[in-house]
C-alpha atoms as a PDB file:
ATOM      1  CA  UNK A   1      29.079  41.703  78.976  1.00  0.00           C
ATOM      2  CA  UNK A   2      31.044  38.987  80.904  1.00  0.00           C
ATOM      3  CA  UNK A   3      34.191  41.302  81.102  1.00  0.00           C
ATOM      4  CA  UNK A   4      32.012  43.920  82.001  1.00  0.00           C
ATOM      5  CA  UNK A   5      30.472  42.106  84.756  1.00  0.00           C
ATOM      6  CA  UNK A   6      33.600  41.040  85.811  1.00  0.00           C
ATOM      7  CA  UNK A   7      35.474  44.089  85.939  1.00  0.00           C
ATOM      8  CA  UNK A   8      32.807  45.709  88.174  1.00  0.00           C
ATOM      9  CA  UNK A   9      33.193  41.969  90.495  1.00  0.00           C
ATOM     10  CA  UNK A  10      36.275  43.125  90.515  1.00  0.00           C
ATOM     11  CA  UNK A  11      36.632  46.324  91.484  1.00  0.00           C
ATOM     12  CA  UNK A  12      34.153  45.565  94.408  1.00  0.00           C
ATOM     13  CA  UNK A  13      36.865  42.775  95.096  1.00  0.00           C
ATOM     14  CA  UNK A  14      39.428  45.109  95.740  1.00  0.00           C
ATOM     15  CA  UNK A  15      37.873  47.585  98.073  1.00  0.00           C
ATOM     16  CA  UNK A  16      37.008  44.833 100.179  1.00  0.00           C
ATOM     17  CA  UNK A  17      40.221  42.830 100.262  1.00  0.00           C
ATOM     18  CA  UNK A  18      41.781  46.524 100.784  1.00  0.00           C
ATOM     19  CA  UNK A  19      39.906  46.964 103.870  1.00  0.00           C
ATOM     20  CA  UNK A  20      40.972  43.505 105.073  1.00  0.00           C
ATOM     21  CA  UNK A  21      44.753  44.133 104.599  1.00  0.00           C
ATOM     22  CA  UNK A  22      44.569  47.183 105.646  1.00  0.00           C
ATOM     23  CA  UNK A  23      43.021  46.686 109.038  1.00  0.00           C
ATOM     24  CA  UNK A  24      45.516  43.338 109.374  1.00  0.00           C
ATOM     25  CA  UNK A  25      48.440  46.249 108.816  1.00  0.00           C
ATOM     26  CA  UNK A  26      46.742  48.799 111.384  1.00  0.00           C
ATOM     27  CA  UNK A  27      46.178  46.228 114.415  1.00  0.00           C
ATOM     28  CA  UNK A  28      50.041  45.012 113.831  1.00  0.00           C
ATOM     29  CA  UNK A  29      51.024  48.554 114.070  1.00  0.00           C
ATOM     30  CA  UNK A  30      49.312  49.297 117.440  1.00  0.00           C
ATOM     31  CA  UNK A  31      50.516  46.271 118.732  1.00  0.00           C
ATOM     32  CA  UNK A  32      54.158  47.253 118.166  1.00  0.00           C
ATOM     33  CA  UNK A  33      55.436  46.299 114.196  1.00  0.00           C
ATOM     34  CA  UNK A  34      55.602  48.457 111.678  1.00  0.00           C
ATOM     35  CA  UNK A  35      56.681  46.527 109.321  1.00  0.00           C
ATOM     36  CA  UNK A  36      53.495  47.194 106.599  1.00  0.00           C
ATOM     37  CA  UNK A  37      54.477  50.840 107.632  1.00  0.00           C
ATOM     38  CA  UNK A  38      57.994  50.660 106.214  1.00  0.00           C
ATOM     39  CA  UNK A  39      56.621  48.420 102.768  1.00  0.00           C
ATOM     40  CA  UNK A  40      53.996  50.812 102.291  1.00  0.00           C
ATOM     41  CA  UNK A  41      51.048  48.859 102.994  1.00  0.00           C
ATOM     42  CA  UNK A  42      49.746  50.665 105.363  1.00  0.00           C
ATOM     43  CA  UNK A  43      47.142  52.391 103.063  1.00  0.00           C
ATOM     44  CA  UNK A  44      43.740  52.460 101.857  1.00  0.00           C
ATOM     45  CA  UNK A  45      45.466  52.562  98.442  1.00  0.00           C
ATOM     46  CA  UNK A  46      43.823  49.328  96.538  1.00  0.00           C
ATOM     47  CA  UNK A  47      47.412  49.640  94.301  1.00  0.00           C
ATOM     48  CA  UNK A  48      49.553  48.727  97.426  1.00  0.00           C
ATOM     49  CA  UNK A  49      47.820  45.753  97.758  1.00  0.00           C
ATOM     50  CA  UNK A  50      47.631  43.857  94.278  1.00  0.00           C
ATOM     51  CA  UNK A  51      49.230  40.678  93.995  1.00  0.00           C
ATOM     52  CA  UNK A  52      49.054  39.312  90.018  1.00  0.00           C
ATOM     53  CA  UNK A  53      47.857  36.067  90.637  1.00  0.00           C
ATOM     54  CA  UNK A  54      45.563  36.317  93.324  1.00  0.00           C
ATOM     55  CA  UNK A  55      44.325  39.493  92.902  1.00  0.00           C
ATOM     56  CA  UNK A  56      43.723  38.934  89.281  1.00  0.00           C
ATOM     57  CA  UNK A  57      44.430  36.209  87.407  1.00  0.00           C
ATOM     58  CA  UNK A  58      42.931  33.844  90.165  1.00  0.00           C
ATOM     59  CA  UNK A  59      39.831  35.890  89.933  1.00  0.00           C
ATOM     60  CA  UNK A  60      39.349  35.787  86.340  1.00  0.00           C
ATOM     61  CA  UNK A  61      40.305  32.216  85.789  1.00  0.00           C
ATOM     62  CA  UNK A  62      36.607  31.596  88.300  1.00  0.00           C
ATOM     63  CA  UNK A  63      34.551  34.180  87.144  1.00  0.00           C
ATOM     64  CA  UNK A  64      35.073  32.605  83.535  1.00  0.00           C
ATOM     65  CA  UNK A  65      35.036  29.019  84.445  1.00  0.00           C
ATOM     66  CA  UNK A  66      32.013  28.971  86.336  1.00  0.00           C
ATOM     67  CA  UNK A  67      30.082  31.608  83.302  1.00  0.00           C
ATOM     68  CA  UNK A  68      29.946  34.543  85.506  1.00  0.00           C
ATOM     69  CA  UNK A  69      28.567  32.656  88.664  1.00  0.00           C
ATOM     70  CA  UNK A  70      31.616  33.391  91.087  1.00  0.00           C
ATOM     71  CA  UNK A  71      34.474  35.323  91.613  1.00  0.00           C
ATOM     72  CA  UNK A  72      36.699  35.366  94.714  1.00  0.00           C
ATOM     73  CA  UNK A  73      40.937  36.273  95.288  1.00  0.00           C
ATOM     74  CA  UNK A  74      42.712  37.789  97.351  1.00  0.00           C
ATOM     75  CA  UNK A  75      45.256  40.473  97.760  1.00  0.00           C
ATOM     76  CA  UNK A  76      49.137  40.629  98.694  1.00  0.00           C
ATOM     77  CA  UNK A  77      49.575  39.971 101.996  1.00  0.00           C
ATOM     78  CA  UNK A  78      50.495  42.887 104.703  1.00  0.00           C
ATOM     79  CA  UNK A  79      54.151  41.644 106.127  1.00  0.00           C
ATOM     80  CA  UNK A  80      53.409  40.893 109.606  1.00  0.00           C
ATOM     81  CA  UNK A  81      56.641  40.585 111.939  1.00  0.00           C
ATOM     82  CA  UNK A  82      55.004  39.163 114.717  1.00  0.00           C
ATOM     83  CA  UNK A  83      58.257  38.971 116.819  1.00  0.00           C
ATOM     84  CA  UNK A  84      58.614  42.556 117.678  1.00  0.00           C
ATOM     85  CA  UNK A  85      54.299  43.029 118.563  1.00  0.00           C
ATOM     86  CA  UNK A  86      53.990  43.631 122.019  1.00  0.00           C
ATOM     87  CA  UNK A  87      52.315  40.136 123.468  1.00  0.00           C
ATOM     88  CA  UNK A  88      53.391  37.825 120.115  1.00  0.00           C
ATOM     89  CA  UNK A  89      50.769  34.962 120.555  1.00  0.00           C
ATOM     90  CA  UNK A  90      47.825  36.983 121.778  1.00  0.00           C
ATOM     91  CA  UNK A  91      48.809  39.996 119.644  1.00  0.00           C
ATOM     92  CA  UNK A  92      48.459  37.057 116.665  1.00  0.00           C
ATOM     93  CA  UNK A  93      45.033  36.252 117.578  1.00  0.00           C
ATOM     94  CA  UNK A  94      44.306  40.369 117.362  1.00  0.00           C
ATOM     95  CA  UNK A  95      46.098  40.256 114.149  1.00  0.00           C
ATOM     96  CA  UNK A  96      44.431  37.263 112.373  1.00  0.00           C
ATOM     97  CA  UNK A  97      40.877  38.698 113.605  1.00  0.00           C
ATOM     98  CA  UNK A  98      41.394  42.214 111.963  1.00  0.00           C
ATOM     99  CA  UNK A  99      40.717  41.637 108.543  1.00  0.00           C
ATOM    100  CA  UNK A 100      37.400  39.619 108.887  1.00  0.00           C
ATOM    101  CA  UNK A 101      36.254  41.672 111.138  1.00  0.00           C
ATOM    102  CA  UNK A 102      36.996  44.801 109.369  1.00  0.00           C
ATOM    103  CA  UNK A 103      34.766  42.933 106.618  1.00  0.00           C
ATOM    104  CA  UNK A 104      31.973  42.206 108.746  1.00  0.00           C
ATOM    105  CA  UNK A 105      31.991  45.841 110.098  1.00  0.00           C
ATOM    106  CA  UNK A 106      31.973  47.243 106.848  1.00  0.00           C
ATOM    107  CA  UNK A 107      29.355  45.184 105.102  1.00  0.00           C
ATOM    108  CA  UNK A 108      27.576  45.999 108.551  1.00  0.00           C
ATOM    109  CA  UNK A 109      27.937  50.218 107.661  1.00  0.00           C
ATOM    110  CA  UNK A 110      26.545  48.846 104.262  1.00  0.00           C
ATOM    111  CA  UNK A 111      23.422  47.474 105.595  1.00  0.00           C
ATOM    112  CA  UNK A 112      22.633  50.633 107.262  1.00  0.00           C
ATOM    113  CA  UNK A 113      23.434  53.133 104.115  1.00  0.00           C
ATOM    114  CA  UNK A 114      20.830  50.595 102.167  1.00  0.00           C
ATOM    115  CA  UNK A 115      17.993  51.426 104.665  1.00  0.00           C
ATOM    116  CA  UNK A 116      19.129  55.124 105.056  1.00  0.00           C
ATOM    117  CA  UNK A 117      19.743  56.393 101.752  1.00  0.00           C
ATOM    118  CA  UNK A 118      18.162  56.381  98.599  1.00  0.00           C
ATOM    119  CA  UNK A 119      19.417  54.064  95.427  1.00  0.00           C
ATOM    120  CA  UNK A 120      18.483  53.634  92.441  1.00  0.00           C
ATOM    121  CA  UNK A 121      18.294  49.592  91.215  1.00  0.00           C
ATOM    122  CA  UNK A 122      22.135  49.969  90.254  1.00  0.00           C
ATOM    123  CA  UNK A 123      23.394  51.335  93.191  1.00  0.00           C
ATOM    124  CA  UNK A 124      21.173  48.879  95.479  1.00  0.00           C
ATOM    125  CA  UNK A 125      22.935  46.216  93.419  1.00  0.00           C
ATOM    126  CA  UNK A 126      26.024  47.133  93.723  1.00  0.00           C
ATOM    127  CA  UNK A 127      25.770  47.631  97.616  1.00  0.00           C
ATOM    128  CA  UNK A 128      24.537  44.519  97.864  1.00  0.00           C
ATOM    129  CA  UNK A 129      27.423  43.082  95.882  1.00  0.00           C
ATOM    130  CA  UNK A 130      29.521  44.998  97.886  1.00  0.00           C
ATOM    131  CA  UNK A 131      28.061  43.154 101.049  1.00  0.00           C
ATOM    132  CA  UNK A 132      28.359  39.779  99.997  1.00  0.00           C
ATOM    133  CA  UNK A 133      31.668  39.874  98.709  1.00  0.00           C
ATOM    134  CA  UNK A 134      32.800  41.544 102.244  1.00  0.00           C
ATOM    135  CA  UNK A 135      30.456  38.798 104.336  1.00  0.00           C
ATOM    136  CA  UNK A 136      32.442  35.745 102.211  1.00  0.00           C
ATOM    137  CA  UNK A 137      35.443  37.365 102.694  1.00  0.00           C
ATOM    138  CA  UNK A 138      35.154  37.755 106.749  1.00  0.00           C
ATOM    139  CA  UNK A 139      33.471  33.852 106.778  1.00  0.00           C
ATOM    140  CA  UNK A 140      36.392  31.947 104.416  1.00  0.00           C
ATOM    141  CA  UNK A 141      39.177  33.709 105.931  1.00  0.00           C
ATOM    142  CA  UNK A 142      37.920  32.674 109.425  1.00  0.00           C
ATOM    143  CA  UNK A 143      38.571  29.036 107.888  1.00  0.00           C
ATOM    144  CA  UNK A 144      41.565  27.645 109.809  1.00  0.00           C
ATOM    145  CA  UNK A 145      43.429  26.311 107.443  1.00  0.00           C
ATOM    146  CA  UNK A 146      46.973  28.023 107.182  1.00  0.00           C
ATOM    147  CA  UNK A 147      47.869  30.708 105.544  1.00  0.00           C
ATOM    148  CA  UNK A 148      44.151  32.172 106.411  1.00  0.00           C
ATOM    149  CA  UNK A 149      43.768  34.047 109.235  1.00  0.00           C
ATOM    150  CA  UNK A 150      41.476  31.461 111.126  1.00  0.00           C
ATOM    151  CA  UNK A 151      45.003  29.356 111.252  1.00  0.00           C
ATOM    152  CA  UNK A 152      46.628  33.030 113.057  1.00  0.00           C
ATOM    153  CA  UNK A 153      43.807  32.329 115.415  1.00  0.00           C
ATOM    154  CA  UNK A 154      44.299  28.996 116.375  1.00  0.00           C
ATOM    155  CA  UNK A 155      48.217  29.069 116.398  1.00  0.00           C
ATOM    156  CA  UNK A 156      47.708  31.671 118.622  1.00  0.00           C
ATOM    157  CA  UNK A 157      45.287  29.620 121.091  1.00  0.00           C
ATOM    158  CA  UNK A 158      47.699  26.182 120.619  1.00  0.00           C
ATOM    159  CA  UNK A 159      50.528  24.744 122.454  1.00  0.00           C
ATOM    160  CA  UNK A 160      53.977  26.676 120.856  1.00  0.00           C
ATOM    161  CA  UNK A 161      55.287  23.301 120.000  1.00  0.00           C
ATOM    162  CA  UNK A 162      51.850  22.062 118.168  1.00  0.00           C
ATOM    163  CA  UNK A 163      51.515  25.284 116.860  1.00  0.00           C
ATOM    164  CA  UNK A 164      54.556  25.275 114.974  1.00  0.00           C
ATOM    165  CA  UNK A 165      54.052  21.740 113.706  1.00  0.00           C
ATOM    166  CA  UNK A 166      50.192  23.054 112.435  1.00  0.00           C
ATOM    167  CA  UNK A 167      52.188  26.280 111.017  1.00  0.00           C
ATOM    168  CA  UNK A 168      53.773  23.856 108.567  1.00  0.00           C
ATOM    169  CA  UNK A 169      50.906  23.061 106.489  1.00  0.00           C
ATOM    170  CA  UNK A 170      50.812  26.993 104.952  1.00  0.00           C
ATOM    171  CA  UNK A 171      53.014  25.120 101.999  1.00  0.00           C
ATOM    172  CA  UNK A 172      50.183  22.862 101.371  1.00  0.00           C
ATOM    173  CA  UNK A 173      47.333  24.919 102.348  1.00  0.00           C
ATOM    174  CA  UNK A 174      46.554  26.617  98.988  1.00  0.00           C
ATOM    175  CA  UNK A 175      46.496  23.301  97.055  1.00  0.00           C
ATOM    176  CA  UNK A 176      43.878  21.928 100.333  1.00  0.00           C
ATOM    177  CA  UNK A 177      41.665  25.390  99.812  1.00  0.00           C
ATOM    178  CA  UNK A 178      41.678  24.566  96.011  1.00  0.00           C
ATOM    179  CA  UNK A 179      40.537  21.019  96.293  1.00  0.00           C
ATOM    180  CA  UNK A 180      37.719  21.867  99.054  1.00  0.00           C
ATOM    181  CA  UNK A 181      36.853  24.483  96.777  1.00  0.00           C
ATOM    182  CA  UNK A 182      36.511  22.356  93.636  1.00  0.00           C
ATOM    183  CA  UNK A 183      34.932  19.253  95.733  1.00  0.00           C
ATOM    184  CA  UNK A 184      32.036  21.814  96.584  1.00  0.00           C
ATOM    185  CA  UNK A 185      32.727  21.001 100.669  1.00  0.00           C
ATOM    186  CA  UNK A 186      33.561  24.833 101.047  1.00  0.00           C
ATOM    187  CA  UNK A 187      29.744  25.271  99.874  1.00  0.00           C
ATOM    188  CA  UNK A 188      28.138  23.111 102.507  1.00  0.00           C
ATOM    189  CA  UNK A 189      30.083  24.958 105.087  1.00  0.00           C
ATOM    190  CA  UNK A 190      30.319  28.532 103.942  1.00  0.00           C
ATOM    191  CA  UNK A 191      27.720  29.964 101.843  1.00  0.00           C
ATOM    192  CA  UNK A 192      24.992  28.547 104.338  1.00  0.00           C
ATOM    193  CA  UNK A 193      26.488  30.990 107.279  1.00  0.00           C
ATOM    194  CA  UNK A 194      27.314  33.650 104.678  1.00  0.00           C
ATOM    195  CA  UNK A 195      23.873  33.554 103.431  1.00  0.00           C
ATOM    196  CA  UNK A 196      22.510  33.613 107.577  1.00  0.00           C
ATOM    197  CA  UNK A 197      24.759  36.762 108.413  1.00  0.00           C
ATOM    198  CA  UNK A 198      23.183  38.556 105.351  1.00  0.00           C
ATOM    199  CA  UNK A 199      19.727  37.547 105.992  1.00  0.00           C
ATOM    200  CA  UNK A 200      20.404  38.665 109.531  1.00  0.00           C
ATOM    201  CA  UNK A 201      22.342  41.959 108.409  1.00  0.00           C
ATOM    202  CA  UNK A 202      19.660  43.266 106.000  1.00  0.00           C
ATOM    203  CA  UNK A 203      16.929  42.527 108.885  1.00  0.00           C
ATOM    204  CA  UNK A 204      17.854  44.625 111.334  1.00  0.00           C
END
């Protein structure tokens, strides 16, 4: 039942962090690269967007270490060239706000097919799922704390020559997610404002 469960976490997983590539790929390409164009990432295509580790293996390794409880990765990056977008350090900020927002607008669509149509207990749970997963994803990513698009943000609003010097803790950043992560701090700070945009979401 656990692989069940976490096959279906999953799957919901990967439509989600689909979305959030994808919309990263789209803004860049208005703005002037077309870089995920030419690599193929440009697509709704959950395949384009698997990264082994992340995608996968980082996901299991949680779902199984905390019983079930939680599950969370992340796919393959879309290849941003943000040299050749039109306005680099604003078009950043546009950039870095895509995918969380695309999240929040699509768990947002959610709320509304919930009240709308008719599900059975399955499909309500699922949709639900589906909501959560795409409300954490739009929160943690907001986190500024390089490579995640919160740090796009803020490089974006910096000084260039502070910027670049806050751009160099990327190499470090997954080992300083990991640790807030396993400390429990990302808990104190995320899930209570995850947990207020879905109470809000399913109110309206």
């Amino acid at each position: 039942m656990l692989i069940i469960e976490f096959l279906l976490s999953f799957s919901l997983l990967m439509i989600s962090v689909t979305v959030h590539e994808f919309a990263h790929g789209w803004v860049a390409f208005q703005r002037g690269d077309k870089t995920a164009h030419y690599f193929g990432r440009l697509t709704l295509n959950p395949l384009a967007h698997i990264d082994p580790y992340m995608t996968f293996l980082f996901p299991l390794f949680l779902f199984l270490s905390t019983g079930g409880r939680f599950v969370f990765g992340a796919a393959k990056p879309v290849p941003v060239n943000f040299s050749t977008l039109k306005n680099p350090r604003f078009d950043m900020i546009l950039v870095g706000l895509a995918g969380p927002l695309a999240n929040f607008l699509f768990a947002l669509g959610l709320t509304y097919l919930l009240k709308f149509f008719p599900f059975g207990e399955l499909g309500r749970y699922l949709v639900l799922s589906l909501i959560t997963i795409n409300v954490v994803l739009c929160c943690f990513n907001l986190i500024p704390i390089p490579p995640l698009d919160g740090s796009r943000v803020l490089m974006g609003l910096l000084p260039a020559p502070i910027a670049f010097r806050y751009a160099q803790i990327e190499r470090f950043g997954f080992i300083i997610l990991l640790a807030l992560l396993w400390f429990g701090l990302l808990d104190k700070i995320v899930w209570p404002i995850v947990n207020l945009i879905i109470t809000t979401l399913l109110s309206i």
